[in-house]
Protein backbone atom coordinates (compact mmCIF):
# COMPACT_ATOMS: atom_id res chain seq x y z
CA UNK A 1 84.94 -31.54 -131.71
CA UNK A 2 82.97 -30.45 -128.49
CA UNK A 3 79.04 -28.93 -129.85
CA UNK A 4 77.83 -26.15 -127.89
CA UNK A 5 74.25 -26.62 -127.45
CA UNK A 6 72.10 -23.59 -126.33
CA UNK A 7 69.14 -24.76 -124.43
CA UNK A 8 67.47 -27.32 -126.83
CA UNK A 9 64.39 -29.19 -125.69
CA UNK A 10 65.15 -32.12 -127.72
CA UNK A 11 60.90 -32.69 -127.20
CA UNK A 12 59.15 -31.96 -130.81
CA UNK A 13 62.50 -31.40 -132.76
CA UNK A 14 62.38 -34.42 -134.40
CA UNK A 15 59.25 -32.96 -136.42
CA UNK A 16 61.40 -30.46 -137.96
CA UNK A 17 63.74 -32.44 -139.96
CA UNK A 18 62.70 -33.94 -143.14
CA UNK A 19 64.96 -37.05 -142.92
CA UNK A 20 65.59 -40.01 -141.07
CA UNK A 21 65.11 -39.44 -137.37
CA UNK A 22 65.79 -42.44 -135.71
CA UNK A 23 65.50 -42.35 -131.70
CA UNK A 24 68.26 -45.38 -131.43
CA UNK A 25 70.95 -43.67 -132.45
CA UNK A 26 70.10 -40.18 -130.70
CA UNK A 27 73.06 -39.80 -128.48
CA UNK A 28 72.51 -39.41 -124.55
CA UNK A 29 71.09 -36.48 -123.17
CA UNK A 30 73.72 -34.72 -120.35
CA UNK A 31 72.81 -33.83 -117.16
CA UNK A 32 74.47 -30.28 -118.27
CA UNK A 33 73.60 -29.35 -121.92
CA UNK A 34 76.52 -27.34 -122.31
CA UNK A 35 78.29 -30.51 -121.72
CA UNK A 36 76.77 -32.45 -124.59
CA UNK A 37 79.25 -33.47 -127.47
CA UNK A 38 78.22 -36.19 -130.12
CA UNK A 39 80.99 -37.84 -132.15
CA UNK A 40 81.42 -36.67 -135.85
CA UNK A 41 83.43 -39.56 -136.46
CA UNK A 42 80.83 -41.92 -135.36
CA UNK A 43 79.12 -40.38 -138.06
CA UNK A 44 81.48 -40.43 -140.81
CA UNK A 45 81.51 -43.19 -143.15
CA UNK A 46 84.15 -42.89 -146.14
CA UNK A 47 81.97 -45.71 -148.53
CA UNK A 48 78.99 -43.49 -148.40
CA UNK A 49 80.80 -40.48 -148.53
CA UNK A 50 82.70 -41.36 -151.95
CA UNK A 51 79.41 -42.69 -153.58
CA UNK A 52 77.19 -39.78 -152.43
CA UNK A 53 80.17 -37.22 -153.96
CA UNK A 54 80.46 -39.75 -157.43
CA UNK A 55 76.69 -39.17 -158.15
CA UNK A 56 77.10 -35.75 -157.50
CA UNK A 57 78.81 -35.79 -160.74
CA UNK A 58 76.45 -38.12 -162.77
CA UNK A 59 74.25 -37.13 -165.52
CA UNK A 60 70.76 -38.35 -164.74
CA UNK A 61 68.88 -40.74 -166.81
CA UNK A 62 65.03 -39.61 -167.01
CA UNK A 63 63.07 -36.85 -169.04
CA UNK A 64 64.97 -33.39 -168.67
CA UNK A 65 62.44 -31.31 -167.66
CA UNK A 66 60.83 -34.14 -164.80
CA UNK A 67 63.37 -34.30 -162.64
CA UNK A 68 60.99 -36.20 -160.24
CA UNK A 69 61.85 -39.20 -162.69
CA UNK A 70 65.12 -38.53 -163.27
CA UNK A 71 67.81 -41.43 -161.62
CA UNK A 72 71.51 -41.97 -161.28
CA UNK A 73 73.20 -45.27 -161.19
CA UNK A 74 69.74 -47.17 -160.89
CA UNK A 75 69.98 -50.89 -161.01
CA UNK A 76 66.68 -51.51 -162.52
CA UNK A 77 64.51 -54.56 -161.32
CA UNK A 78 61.69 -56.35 -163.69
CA UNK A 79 58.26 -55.59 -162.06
CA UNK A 80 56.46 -57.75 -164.32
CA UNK A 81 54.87 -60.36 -161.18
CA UNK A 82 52.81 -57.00 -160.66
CA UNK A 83 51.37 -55.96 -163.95
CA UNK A 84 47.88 -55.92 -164.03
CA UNK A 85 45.38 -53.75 -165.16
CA UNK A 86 42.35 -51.20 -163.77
CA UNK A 87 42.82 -48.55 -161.27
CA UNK A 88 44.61 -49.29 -158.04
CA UNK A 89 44.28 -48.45 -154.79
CA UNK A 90 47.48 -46.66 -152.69
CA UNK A 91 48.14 -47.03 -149.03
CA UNK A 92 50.15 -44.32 -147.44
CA UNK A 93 51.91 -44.66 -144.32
CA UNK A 94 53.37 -41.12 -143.86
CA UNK A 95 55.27 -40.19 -140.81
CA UNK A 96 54.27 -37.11 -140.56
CA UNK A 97 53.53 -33.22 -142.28
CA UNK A 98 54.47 -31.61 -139.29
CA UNK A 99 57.11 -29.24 -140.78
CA UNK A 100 56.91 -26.94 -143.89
CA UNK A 101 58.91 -29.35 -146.53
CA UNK A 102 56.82 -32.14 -145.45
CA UNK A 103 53.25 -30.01 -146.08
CA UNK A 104 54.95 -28.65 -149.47
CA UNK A 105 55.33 -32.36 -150.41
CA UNK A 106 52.41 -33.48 -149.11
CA UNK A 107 50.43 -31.18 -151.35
CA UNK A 108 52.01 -31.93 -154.43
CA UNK A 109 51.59 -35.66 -153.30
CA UNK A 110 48.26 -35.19 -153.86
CA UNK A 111 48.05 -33.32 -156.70
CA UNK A 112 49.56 -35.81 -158.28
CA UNK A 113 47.03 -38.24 -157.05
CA UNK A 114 44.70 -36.24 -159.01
CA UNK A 115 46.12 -36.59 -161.93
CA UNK A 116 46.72 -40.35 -161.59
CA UNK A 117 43.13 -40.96 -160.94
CA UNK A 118 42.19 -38.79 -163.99
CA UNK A 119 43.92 -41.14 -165.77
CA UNK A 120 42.32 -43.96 -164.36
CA UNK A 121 45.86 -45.49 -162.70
CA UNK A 122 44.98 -45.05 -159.09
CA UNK A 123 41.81 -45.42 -157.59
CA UNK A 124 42.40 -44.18 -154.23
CA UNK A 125 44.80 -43.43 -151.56
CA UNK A 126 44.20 -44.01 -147.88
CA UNK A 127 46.71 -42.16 -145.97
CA UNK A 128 47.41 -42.63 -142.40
CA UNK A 129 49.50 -39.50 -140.63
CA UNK A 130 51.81 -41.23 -137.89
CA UNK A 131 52.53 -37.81 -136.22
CA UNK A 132 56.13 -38.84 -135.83
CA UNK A 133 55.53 -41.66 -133.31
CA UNK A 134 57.06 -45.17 -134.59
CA UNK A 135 54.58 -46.47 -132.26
CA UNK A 136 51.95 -45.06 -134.51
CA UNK A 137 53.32 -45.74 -137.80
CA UNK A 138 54.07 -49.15 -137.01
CA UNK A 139 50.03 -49.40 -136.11
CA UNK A 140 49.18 -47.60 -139.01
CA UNK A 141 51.32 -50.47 -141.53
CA UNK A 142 49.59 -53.00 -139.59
CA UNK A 143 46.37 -51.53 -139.65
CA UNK A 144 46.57 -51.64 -143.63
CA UNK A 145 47.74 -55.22 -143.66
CA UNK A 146 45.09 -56.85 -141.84
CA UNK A 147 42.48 -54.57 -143.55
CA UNK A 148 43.62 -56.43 -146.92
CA UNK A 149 42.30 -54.12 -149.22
CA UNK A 150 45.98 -52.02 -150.74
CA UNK A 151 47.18 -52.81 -153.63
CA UNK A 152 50.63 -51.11 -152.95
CA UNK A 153 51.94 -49.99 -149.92
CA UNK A 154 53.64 -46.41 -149.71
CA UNK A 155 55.74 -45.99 -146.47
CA UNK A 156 57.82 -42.76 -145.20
CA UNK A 157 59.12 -44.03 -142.27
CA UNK A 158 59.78 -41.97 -139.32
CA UNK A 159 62.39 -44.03 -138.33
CA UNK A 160 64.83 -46.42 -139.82
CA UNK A 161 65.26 -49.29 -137.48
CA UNK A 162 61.67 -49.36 -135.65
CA UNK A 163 60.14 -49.14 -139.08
CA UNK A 164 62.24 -52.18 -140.76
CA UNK A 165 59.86 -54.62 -139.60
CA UNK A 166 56.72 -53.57 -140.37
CA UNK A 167 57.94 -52.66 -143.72
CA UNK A 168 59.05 -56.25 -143.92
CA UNK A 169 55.66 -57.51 -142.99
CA UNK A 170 54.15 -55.15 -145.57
CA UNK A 171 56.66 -56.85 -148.49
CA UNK A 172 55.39 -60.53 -147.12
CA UNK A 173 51.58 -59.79 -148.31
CA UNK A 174 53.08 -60.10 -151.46
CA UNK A 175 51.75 -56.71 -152.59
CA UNK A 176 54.72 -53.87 -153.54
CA UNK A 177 56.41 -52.03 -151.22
CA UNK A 178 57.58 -48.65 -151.99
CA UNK A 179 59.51 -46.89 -149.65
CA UNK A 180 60.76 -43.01 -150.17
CA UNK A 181 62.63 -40.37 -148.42
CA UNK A 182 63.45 -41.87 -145.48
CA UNK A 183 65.19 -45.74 -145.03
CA UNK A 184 64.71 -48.90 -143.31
CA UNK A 185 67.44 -51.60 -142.74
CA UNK A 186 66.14 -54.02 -145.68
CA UNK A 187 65.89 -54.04 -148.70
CA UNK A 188 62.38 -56.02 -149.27
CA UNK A 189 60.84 -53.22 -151.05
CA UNK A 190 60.43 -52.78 -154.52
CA UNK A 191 61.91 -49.53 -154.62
CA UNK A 192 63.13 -47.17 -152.23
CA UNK A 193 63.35 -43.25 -153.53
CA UNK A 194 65.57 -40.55 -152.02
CA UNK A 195 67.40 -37.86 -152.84
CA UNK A 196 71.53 -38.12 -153.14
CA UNK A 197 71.73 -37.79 -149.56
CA UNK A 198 73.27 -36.09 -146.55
CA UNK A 199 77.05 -36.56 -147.34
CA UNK A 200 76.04 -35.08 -150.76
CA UNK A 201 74.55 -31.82 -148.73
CA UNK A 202 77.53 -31.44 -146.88
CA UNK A 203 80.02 -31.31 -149.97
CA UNK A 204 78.52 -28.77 -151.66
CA UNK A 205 77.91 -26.37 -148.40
CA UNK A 206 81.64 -27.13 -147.24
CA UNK A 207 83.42 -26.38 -150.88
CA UNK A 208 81.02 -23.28 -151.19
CA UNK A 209 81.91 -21.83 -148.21
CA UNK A 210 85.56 -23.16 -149.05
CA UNK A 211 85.78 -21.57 -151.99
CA UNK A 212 84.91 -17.71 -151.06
CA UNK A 213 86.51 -18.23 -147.89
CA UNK A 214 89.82 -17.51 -146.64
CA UNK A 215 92.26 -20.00 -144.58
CA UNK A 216 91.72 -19.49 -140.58
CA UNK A 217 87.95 -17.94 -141.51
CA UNK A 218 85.54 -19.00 -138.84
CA UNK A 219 82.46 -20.74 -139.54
CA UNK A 220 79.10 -20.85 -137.32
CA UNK A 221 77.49 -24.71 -138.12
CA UNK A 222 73.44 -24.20 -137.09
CA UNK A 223 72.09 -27.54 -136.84
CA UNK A 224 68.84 -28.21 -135.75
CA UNK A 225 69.09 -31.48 -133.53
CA UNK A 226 71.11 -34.44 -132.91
CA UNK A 227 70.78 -38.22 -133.94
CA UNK A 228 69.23 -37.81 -137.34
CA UNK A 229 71.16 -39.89 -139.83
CA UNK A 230 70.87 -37.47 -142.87
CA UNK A 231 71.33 -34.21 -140.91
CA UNK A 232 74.68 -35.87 -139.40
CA UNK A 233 75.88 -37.33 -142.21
CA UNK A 234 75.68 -33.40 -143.70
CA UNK A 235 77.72 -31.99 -140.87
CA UNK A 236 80.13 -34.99 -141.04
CA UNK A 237 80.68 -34.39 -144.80
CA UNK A 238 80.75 -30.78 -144.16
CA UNK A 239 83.11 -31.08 -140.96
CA UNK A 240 86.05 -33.36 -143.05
CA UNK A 241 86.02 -30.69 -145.65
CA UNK A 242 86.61 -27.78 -143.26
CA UNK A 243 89.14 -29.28 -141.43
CA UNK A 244 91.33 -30.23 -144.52
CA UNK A 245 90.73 -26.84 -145.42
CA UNK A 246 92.20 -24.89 -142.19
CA UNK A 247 88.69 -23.70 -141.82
CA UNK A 248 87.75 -22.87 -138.03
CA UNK A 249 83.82 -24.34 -137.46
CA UNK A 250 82.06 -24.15 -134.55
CA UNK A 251 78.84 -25.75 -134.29
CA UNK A 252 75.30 -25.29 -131.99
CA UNK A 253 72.31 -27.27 -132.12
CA UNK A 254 69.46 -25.11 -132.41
CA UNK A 255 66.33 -26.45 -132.62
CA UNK A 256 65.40 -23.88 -135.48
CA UNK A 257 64.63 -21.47 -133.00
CA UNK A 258 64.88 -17.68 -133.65
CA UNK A 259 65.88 -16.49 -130.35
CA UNK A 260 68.33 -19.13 -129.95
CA UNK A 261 70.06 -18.56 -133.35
CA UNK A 262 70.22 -14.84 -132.90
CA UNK A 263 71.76 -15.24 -129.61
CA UNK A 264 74.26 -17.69 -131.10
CA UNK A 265 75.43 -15.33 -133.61
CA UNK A 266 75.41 -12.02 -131.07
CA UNK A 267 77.70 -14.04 -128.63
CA UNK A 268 80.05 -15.77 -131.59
CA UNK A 269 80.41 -11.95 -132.86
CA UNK A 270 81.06 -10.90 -129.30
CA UNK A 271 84.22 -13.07 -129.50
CA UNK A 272 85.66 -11.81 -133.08
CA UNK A 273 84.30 -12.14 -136.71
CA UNK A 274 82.41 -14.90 -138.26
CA UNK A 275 83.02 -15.27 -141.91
CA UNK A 276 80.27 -18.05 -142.65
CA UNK A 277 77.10 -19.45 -141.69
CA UNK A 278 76.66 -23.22 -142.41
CA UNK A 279 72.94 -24.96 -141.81
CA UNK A 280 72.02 -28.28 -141.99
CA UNK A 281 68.96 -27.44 -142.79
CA UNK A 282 67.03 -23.76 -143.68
CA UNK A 283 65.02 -23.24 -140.88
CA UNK A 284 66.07 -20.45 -138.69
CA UNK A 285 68.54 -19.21 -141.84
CA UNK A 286 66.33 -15.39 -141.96
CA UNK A 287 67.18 -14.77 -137.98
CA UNK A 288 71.03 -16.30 -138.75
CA UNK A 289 70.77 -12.92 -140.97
CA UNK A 290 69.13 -10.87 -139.19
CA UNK A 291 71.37 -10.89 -136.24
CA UNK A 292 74.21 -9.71 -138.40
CA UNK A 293 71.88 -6.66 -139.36
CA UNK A 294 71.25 -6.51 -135.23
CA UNK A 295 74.99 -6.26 -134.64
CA UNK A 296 75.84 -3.96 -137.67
CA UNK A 297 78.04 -6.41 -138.79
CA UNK A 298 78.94 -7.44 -142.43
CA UNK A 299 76.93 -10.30 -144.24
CA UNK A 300 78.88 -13.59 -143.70
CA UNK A 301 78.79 -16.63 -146.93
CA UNK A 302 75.97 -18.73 -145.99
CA UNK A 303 74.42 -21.63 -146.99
CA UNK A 304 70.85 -22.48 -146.14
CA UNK A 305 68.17 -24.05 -147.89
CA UNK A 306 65.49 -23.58 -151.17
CA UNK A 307 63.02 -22.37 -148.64
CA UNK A 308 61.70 -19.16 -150.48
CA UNK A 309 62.19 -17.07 -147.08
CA UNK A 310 65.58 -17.84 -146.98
CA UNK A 311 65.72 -17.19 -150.88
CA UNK A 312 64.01 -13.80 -150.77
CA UNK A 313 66.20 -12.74 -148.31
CA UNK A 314 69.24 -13.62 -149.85
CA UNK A 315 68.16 -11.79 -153.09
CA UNK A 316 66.97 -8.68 -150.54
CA UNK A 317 70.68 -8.42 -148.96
CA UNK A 318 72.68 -9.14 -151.51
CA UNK A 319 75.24 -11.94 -149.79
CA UNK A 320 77.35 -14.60 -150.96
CA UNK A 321 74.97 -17.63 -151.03
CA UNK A 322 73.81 -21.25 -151.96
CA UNK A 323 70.59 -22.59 -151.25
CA UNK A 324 71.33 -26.65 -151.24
CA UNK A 325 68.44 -28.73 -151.87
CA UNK A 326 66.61 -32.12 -150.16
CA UNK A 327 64.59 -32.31 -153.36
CA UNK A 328 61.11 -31.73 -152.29
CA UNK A 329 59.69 -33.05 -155.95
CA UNK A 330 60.88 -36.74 -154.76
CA UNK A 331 56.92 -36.75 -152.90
CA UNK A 332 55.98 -37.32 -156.52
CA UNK A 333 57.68 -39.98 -157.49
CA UNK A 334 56.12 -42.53 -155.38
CA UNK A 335 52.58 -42.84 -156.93
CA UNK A 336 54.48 -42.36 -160.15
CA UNK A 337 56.42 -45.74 -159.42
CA UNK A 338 53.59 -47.36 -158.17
CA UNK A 339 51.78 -46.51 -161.66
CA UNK A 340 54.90 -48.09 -163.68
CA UNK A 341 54.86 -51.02 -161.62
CA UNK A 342 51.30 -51.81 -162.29
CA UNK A 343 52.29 -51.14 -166.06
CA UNK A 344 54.80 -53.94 -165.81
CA UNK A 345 57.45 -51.18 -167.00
CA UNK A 346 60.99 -51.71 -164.75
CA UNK A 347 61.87 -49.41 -162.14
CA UNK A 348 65.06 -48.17 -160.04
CA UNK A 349 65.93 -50.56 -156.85
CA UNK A 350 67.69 -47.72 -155.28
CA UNK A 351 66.13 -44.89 -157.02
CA UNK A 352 68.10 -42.23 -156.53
CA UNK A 353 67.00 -38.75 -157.62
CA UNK A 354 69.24 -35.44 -158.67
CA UNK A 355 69.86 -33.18 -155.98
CA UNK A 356 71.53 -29.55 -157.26
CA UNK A 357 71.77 -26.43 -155.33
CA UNK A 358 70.22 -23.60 -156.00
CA UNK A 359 73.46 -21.22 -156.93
CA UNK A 360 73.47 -17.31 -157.21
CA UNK A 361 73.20 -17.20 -161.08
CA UNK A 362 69.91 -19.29 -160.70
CA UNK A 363 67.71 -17.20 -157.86
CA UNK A 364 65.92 -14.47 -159.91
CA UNK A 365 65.17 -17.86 -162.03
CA UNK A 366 63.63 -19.43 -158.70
CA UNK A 367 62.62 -16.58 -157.19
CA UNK A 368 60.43 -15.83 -160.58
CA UNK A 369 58.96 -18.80 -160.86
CA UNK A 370 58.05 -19.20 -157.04
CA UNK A 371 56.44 -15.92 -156.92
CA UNK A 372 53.44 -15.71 -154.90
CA UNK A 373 54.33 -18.64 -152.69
CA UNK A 374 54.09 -18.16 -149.40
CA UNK A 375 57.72 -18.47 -147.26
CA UNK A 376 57.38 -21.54 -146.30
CA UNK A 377 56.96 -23.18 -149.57
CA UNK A 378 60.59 -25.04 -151.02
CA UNK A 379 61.51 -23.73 -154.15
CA UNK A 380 62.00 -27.03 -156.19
CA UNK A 381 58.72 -28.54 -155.44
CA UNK A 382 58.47 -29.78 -159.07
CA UNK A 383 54.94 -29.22 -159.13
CA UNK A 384 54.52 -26.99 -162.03
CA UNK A 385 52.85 -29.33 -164.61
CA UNK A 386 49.72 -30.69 -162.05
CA UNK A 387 46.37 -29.57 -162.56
CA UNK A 388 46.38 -27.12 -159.25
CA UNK A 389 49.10 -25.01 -160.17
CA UNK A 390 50.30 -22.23 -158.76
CA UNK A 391 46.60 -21.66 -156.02
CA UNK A 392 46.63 -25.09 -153.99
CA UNK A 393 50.49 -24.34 -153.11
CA UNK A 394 50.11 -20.64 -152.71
CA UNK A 395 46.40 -21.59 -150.45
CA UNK A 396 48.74 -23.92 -148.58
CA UNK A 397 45.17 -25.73 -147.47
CA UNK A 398 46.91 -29.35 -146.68
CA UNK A 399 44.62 -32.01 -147.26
């Protein structure tokens, strides 16, 4: 399928997605953006596709009410080379905060390190901010390898295949390795934390919108930028399922801009109607609305994201929605492996955490309990038990 684009600077983008963003893999840029088309099928891959939509389906293992410790199909691996005891000091290679879900996680990544050090499990954690530049996060690994003095390494990559291997030199000092929300290409880590994934996003969008639409409907796909393994593999997912379904989709990359959104919808409502708004990610999802209000014209079915702007106004207008979820909590579960590993207590190899929309009968529920949180705060942040509940999230003061 040809994308339109409309006028995306592709320069700063990849701060806004909260996934793997991998500059190897980013498609070439045309000499006429209108021209630009990526592949879907490149995309696509049927083994992922099928395990991503099985766990969908699985119970998790893990307390009930900590999902951040929750895990499907975990193969569990002995950590007991690493037990020792005292307080230990965490080295954080992050790739960036530069968008809203990463500063929500970020925050309750270190409230979390307060409570960890209250308990006497972690000393410390020095945390270098990459400011999505490999270049810089590969520097900032190395930087904590010569200094000698981490006793486990946390790494967000910003990349998959520049990162791999400085993650692999980090896993030869002997010390553990855990790597979370975005991937590398090995598997030298001791545990590597995400989310379902992307594929798993774009099942539940596609049958949503499936489901309350109508055979021939058209679809508008907002996507913010190209190249990013997750966000793909959610339009690829998404894409398959429309198709089968006689669904007509369309889709723009965006850049989460406003302007560019609203002029996307004006123009696609020039042509005819547009039944449903799909997003690959929630940025952008109040102006989506807002240019239906603009143009008088009725609500479409929408999916965007548990951003609470996006879930306020959803609740405020009343249309047919689903809010599906990159589970923000997962920023926790990190220093929370790190602490069982030092325990000697097994963890997941792949540890794969829930990821469940946020439906219609559960918003007043979310909306509730995020009340007072400022709009760009992600509704399952899974912060509710730490000591600076609800004012360092509704401060928003990033450390």
């Amino acid at each position: 399928m040809k994308i339109a684009t409309a006028g995306v600077a592709l320069f700063g983008l990849i701060a806004l997605a909260g996934c793997t963003t991998d500059p190897s893999v980013a498609p070439p840029e045309s000499e006429n953006p209108e021209e630009t088309t990526t592949e879907t099928t490149e995309w696509f891959d049927q083994e992922l596709f099928d395990k991503q939509n099985e766990e969908r389906g699985v119970e998790p293992e893990g307390p009930a009410d900590e999902p951040y410790l929750q895990h499907i199909n975990a193969e569990m691996v002995d950590t007991s080379e690493f037990a020792s005891e005292g307080a230990k000091k965490a080295c954080f290679a992050n790739a960036s905060i530069s968008n809203p879900w990463r500063q929500t996680g970020w925050i309750t990544m270190n409230e979390q390190l307060k409570a960890l050090q209250a308990d006497g499990a972690i000393s410390e954690m020095e945390t270098r901010d990459a400011q999505d530049s490999d270049d810089t996060q590969i520097a900032d690994i190395d930087y904590f390898i010569s200094e000698g003095n981490c006793d486990v390494f946390l790494i967000s990559p910003n990349s998959t295949a520049a990162m791999t291997p400085a993650v692999e030199r980090a896993c030869e000092t002997g010390k553990p390795v855990i790597v979370f929300d975005r991937g590398v290409d090995t598997d030298c880590y001791v545990s590597f934390i995400h989310p379902i994934g992307g594929f798993a996003w774009g099942i539940d969008t596609a049958e949503f919108l499936i489901d309350n639409l109508e055979e021939g409907d058209k679809v508008v796909a907002l996507r913010i930028l190209p190249g990013v393994d997750v966000l793909e593999h959610r339009w690829a997912g998404a894409e398959k399922l429309f198709d089968e379904a006689g669904i007509e989709a369309v889709d723009y990359f965006t850049g989460a801009d406003p302007a560019e959104i609203k002029s996307i919808i004006a123009d696609e409502l020039a042509k005819g109607d547009v039944h449903g708004i799909w997003m690959d990610a929630g940025d952008g999802a109040v102006a989506a609305i807002e240019a239906f209000e603009d143009a008088g014209a009725d609500y479409p079915v929408m999916t965007g994201e548990d951003e609470m702007s996006f879930l306020r106004k959803w609740k405020d207008t009343g249309l047919t929605g689903l809010a599906p979820v990159y589970s923000n909590f997962q920023w926790r579960t990190p220093l929370l492996a790190a602490q069982m590993i030092f325990a000697g207590t097994e963890v997941p190899k792949e540890w794969v955490l829930p990821q469940k929309p946020i439906t219609e009968g559960e918003l007043d529920e979310y909306l509730e309990a995020n009340d007072g949180m400022p709009d760009g705060h992600y509704a399952k942040f899974g912060g509710e038990n730490l000591p600076g509940y609800p004012t360092v999230w509704q401060d928003r003061q990033i450390p």
